[in-house]
C-alpha atoms as a PDB file:
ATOM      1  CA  UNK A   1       0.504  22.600  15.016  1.00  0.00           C
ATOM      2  CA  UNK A   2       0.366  19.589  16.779  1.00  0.00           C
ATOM      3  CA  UNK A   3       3.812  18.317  18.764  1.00  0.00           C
ATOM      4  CA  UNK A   4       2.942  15.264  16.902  1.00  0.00           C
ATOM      5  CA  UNK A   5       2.916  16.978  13.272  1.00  0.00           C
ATOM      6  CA  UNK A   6       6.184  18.988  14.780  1.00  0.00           C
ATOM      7  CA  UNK A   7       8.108  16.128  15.014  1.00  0.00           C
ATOM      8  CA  UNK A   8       6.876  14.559  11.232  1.00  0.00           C
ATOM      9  CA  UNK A   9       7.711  18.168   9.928  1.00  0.00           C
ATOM     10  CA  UNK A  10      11.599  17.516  11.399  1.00  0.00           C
ATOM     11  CA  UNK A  11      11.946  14.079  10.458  1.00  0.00           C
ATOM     12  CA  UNK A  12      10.981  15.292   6.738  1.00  0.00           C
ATOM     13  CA  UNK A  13      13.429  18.394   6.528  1.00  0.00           C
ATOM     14  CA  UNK A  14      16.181  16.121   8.356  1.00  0.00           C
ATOM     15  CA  UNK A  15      15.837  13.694   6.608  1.00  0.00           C
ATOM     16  CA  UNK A  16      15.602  15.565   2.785  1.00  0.00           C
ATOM     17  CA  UNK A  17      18.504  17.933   3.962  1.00  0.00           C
ATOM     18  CA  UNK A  18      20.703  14.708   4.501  1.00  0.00           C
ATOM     19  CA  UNK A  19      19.519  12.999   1.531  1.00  0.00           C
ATOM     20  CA  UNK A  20      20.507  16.102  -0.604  1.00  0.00           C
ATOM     21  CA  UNK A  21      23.908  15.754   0.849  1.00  0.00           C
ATOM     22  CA  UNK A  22      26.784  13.063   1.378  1.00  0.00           C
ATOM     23  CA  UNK A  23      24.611  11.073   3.828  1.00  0.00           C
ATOM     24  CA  UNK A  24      28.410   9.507   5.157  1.00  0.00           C
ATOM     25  CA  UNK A  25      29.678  12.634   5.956  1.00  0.00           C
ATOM     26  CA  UNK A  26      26.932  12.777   8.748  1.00  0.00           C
ATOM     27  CA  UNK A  27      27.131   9.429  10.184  1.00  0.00           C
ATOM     28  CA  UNK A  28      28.795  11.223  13.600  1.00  0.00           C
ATOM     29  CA  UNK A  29      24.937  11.843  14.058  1.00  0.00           C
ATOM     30  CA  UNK A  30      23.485   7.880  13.403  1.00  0.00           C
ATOM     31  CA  UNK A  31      23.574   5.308  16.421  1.00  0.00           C
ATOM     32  CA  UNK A  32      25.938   3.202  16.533  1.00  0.00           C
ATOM     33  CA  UNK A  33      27.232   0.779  19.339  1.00  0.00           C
ATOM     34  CA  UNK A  34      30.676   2.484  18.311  1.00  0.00           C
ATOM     35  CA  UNK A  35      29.790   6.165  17.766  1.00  0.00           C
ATOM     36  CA  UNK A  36      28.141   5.627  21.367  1.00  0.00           C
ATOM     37  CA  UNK A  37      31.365   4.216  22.769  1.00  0.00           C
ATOM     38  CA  UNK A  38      33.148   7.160  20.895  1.00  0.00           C
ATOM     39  CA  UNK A  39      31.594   9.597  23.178  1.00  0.00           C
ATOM     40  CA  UNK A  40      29.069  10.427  20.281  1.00  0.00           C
ATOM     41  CA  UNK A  41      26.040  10.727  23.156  1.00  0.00           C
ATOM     42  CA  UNK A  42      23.826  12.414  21.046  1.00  0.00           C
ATOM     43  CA  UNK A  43      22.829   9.590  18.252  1.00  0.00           C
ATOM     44  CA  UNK A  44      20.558   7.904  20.536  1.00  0.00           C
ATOM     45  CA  UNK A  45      18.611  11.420  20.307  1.00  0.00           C
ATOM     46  CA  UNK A  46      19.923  12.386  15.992  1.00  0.00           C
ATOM     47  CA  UNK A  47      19.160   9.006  15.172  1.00  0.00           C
ATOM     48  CA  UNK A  48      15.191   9.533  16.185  1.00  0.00           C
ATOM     49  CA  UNK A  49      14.863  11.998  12.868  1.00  0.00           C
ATOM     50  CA  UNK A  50      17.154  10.260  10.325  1.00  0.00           C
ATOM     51  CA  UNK A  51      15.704   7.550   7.553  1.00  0.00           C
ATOM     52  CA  UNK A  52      17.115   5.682   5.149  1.00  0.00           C
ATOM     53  CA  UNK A  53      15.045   6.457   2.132  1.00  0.00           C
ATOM     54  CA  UNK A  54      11.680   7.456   1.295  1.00  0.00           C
ATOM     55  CA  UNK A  55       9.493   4.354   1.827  1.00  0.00           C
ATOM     56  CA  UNK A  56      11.379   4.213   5.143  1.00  0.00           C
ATOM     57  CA  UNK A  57       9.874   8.177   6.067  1.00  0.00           C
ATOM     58  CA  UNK A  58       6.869   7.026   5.012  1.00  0.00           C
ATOM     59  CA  UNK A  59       5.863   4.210   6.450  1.00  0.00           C
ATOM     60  CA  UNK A  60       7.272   5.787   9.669  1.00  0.00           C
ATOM     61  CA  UNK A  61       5.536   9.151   9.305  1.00  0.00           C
ATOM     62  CA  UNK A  62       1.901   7.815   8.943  1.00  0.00           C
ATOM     63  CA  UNK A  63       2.024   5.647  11.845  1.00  0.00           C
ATOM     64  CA  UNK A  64       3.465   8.229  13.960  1.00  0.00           C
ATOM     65  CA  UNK A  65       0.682  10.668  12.587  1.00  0.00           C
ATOM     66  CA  UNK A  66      -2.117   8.438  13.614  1.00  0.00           C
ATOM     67  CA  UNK A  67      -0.403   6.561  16.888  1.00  0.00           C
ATOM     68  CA  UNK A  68       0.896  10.327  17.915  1.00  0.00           C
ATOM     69  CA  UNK A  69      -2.160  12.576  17.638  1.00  0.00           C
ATOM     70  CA  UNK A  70      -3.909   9.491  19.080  1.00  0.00           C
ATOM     71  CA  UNK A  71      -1.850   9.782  21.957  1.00  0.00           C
ATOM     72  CA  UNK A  72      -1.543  13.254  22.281  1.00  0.00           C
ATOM     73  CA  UNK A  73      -5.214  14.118  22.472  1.00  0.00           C
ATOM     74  CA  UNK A  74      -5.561  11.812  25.315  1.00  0.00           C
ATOM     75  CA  UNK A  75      -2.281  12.278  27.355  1.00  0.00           C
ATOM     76  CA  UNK A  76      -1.794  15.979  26.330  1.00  0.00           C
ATOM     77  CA  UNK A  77       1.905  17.098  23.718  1.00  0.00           C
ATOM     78  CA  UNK A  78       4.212  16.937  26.177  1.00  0.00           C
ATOM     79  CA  UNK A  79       3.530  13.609  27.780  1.00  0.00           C
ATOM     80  CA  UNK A  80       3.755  12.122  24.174  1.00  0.00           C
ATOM     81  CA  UNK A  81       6.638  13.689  23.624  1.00  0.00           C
ATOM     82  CA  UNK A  82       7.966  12.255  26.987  1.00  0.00           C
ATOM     83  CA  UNK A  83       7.356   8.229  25.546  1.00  0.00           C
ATOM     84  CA  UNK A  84       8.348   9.250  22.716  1.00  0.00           C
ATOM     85  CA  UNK A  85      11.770   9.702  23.086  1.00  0.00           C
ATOM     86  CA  UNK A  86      11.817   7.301  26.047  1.00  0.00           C
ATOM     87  CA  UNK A  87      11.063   4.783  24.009  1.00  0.00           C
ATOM     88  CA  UNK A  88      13.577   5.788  21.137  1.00  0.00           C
ATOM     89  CA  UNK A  89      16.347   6.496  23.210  1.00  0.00           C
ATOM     90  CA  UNK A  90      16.005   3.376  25.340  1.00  0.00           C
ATOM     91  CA  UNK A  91      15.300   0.999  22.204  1.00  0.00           C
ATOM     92  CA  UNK A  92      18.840   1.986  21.470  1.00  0.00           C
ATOM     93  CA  UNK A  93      20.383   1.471  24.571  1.00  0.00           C
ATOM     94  CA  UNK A  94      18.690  -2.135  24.979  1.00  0.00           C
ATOM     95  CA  UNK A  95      19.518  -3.015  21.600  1.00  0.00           C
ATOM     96  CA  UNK A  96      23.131  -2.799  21.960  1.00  0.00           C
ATOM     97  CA  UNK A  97      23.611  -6.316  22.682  1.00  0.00           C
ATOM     98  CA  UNK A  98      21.571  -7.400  19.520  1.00  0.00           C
ATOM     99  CA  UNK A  99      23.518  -5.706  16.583  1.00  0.00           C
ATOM    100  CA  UNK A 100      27.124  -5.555  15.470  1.00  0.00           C
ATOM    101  CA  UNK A 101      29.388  -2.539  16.999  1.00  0.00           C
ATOM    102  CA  UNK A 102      29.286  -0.612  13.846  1.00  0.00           C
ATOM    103  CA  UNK A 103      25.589  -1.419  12.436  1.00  0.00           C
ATOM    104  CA  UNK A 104      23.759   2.308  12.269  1.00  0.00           C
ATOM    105  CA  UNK A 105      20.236   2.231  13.330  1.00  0.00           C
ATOM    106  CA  UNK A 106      18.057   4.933  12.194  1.00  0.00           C
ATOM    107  CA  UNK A 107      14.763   5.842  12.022  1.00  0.00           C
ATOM    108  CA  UNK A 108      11.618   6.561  14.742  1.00  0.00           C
ATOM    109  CA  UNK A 109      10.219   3.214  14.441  1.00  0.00           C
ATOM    110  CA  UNK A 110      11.122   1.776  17.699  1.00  0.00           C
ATOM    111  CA  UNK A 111       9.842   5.433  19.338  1.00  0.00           C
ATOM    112  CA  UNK A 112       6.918   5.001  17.359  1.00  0.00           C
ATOM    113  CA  UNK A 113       6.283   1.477  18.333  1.00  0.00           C
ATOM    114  CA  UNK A 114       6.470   2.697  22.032  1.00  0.00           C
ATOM    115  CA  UNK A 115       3.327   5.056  20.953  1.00  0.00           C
ATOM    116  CA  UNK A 116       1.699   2.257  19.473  1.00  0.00           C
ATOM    117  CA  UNK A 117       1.830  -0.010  22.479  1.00  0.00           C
ATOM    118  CA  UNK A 118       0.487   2.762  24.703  1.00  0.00           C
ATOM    119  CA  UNK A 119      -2.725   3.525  22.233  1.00  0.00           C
ATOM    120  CA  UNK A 120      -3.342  -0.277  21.948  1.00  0.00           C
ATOM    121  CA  UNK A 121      -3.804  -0.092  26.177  1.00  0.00           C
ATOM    122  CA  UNK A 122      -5.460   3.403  25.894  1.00  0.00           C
ATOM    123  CA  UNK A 123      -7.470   3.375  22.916  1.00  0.00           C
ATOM    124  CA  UNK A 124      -7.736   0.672  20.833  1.00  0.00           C
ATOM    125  CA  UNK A 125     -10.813   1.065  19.394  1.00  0.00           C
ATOM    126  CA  UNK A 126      -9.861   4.067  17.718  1.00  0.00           C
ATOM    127  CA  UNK A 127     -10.250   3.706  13.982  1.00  0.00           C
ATOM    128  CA  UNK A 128      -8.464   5.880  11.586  1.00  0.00           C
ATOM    129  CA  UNK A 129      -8.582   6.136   7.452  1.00  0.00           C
ATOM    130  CA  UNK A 130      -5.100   6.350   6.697  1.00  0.00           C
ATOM    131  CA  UNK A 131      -5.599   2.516   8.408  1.00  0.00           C
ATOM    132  CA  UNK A 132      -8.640   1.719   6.517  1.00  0.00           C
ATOM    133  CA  UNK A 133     -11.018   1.865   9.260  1.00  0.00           C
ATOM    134  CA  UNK A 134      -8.764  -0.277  11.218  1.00  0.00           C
ATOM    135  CA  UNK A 135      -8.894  -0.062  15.109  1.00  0.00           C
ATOM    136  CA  UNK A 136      -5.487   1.188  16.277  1.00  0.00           C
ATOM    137  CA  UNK A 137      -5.100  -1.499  19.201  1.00  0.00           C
ATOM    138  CA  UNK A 138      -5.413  -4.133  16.328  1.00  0.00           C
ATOM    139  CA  UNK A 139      -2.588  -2.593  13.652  1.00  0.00           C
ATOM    140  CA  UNK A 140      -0.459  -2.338  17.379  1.00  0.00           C
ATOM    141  CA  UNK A 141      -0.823  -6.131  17.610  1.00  0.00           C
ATOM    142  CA  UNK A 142      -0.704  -7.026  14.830  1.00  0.00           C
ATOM    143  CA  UNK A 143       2.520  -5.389  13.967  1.00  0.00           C
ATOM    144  CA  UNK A 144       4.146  -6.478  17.227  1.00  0.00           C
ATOM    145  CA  UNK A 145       3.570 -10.037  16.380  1.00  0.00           C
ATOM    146  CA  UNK A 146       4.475  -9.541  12.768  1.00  0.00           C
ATOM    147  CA  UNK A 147       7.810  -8.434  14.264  1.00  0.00           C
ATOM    148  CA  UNK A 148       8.327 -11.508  16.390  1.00  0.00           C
ATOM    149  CA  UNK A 149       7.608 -14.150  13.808  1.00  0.00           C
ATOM    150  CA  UNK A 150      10.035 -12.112  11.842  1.00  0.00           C
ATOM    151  CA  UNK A 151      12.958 -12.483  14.221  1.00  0.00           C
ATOM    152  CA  UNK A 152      12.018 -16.517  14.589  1.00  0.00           C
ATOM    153  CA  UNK A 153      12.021 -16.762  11.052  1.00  0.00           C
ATOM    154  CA  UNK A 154      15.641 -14.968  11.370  1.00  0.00           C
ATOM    155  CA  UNK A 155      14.431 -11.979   8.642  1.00  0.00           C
ATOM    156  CA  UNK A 156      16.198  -8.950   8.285  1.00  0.00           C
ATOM    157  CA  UNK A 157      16.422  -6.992   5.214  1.00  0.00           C
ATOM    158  CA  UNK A 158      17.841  -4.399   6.911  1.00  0.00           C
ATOM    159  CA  UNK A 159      14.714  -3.946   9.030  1.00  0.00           C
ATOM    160  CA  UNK A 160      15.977  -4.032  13.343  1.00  0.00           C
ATOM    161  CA  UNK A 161      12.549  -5.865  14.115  1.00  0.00           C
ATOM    162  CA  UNK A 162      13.952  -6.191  17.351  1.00  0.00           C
ATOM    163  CA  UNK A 163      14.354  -2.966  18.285  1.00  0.00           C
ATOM    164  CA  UNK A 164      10.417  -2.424  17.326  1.00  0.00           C
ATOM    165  CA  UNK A 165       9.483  -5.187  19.454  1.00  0.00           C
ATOM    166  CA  UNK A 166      11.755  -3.583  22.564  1.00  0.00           C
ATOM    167  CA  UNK A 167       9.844  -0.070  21.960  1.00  0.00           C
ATOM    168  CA  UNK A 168       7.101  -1.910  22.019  1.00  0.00           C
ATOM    169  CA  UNK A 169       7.707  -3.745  25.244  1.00  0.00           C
ATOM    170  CA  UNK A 170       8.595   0.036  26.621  1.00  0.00           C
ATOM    171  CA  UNK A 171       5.385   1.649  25.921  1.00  0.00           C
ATOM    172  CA  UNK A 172       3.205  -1.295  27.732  1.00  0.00           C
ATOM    173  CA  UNK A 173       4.338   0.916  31.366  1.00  0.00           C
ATOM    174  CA  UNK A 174       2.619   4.084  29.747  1.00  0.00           C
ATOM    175  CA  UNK A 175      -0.009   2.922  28.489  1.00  0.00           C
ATOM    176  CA  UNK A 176      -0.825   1.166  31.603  1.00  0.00           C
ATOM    177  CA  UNK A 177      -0.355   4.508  33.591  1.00  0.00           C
ATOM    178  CA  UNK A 178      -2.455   6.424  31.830  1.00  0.00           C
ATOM    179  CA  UNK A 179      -4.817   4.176  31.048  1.00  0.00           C
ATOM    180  CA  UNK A 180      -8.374   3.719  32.816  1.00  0.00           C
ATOM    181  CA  UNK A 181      -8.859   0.201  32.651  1.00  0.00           C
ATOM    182  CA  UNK A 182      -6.056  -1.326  30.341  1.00  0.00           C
ATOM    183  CA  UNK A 183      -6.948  -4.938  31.188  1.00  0.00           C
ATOM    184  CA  UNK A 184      -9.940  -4.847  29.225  1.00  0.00           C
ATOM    185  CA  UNK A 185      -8.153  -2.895  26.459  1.00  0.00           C
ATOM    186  CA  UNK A 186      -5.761  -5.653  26.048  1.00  0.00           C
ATOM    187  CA  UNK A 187      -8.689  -8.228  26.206  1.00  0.00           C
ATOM    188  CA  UNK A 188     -10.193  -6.485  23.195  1.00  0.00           C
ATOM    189  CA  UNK A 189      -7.006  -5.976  21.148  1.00  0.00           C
ATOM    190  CA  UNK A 190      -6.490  -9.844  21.419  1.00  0.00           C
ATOM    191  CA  UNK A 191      -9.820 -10.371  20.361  1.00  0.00           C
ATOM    192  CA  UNK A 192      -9.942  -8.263  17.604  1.00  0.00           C
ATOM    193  CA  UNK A 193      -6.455 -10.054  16.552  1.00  0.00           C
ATOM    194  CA  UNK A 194      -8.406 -13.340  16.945  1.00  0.00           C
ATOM    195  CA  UNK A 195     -11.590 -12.036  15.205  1.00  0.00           C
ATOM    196  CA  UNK A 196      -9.051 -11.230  11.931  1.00  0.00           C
ATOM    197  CA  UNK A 197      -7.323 -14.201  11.640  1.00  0.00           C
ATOM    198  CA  UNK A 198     -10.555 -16.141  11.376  1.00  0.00           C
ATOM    199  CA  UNK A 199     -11.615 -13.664   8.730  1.00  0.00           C
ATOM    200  CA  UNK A 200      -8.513 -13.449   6.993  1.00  0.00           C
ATOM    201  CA  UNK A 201      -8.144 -17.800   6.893  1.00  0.00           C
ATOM    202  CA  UNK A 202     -11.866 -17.766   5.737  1.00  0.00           C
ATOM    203  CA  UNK A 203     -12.043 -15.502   3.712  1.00  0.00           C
ATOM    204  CA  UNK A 204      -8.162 -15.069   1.952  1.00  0.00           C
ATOM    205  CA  UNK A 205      -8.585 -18.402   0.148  1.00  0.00           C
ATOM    206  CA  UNK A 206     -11.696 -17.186  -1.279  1.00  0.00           C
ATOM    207  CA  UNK A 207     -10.417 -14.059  -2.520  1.00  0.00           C
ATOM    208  CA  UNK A 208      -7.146 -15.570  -4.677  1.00  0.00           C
ATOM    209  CA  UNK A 209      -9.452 -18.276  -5.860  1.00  0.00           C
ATOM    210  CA  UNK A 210     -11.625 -15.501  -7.055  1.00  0.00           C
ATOM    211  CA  UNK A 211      -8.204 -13.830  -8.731  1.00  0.00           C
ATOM    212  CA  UNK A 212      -6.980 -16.754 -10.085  1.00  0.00           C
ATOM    213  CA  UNK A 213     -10.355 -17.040 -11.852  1.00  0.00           C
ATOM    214  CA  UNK A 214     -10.464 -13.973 -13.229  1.00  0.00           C
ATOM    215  CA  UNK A 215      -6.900 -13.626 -14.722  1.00  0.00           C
ATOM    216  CA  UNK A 216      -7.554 -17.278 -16.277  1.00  0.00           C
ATOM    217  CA  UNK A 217     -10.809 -15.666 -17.947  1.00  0.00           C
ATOM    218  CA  UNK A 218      -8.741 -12.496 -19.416  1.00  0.00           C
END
């Protein structure tokens, strides 16, 4: 087994075991800005394998299967593991200054975010069918901008967007260390981004035309 698959496998048990339970009764083990400042040291680590429901695990366990085997097979188990939890445990520290004192934050997206970044600068023409024969370096941009228009716009929904885009922002150091030539992998995940927006404001109008069409033919 993969470290990759290791770490979905504990993120799944974790987080069933504490669903099956009184999920308050283990909030000692969420981050907090207060647990942290309660001596409660280990959250920034817990917090990594807890979500908050099942579209949460996921969403979060199929990026981190394709971003994490990605990864691993270039930069070997250990090394991923290594940005990883970098990029978790720092997300949490950095974020401090962005959330209330008592807001929990749970969940492996920022860590996985850090992965993401790092693949985009490695690999980013690496196309995967759980994306639908998407490149990897464009889902990494485009989710990284998708989180920055959503802090403009002031979203939340219970979503920290900004810790993804600080994981992000971690994982750009990585991926330039261990990449060969990460300058031209950038290049080509900004033009792929630009390549899909064309499409998308070509062809997107098209499409719901075509839709609207239809359902005013049933």
């Amino acid at each position: 087994m993969t470290k990759t698959n290791l770490l979905i496998l504990i993120c799944i048990l974790f987080s069933f075991f504490l669903w099956s339970t009184n999920t308050e009764s283990w909030a000692f083990l969420f981050f907090s800005t207060d647990n942290l400042l309660s001596g409660r040291f280990w959250t920034v680590f817990t917090t990594l394998f807890i979500h908050a429901d099942i579209l949460h695990l996921f969403g979060n366990m199929l990026f981190l299967y394709v971003f994490g085997n990605t990864l691993e097979n270039i930069v070997n188990g250990r090394n991923m593991l290594l940005i990883f939890f970098t990029g978790g445990i720092v997300t949490c520290l950095l974020g401090i200054p962005f959330y209330n004192s008592e807001t929990y934050l749970v969940g492996a997206s920022a860590a996985i975010f850090t992965l993401a970044a790092a693949v985009m600068l490695i690999k980013p023409l690496k196309f995967s069918w759980l994306f639908l024969m998407m490149p990897t370096g464009l889902v990494a941009i485009l989710y990284f901008f998708y989180n920055i228009i959503a802090v403009y716009q002031g979203s939340s929904g219970g979503v920290a967007y900004i810790s993804h885009i600080i994981g992000f922002l971690i994982g750009i150091p990585f991926g330039i260390y261990w990449s060969k030539n990460w300058t031209r992998n950038i290049c080509v995940a900004f033009l792929m981004l630009i390549i899909y927006l064309i499409v998308i404001t070509l062809f997107a109008p098209l499409i719901l035309d075509s839709i609207k069409n239809t359902l005013t033919n049933i």
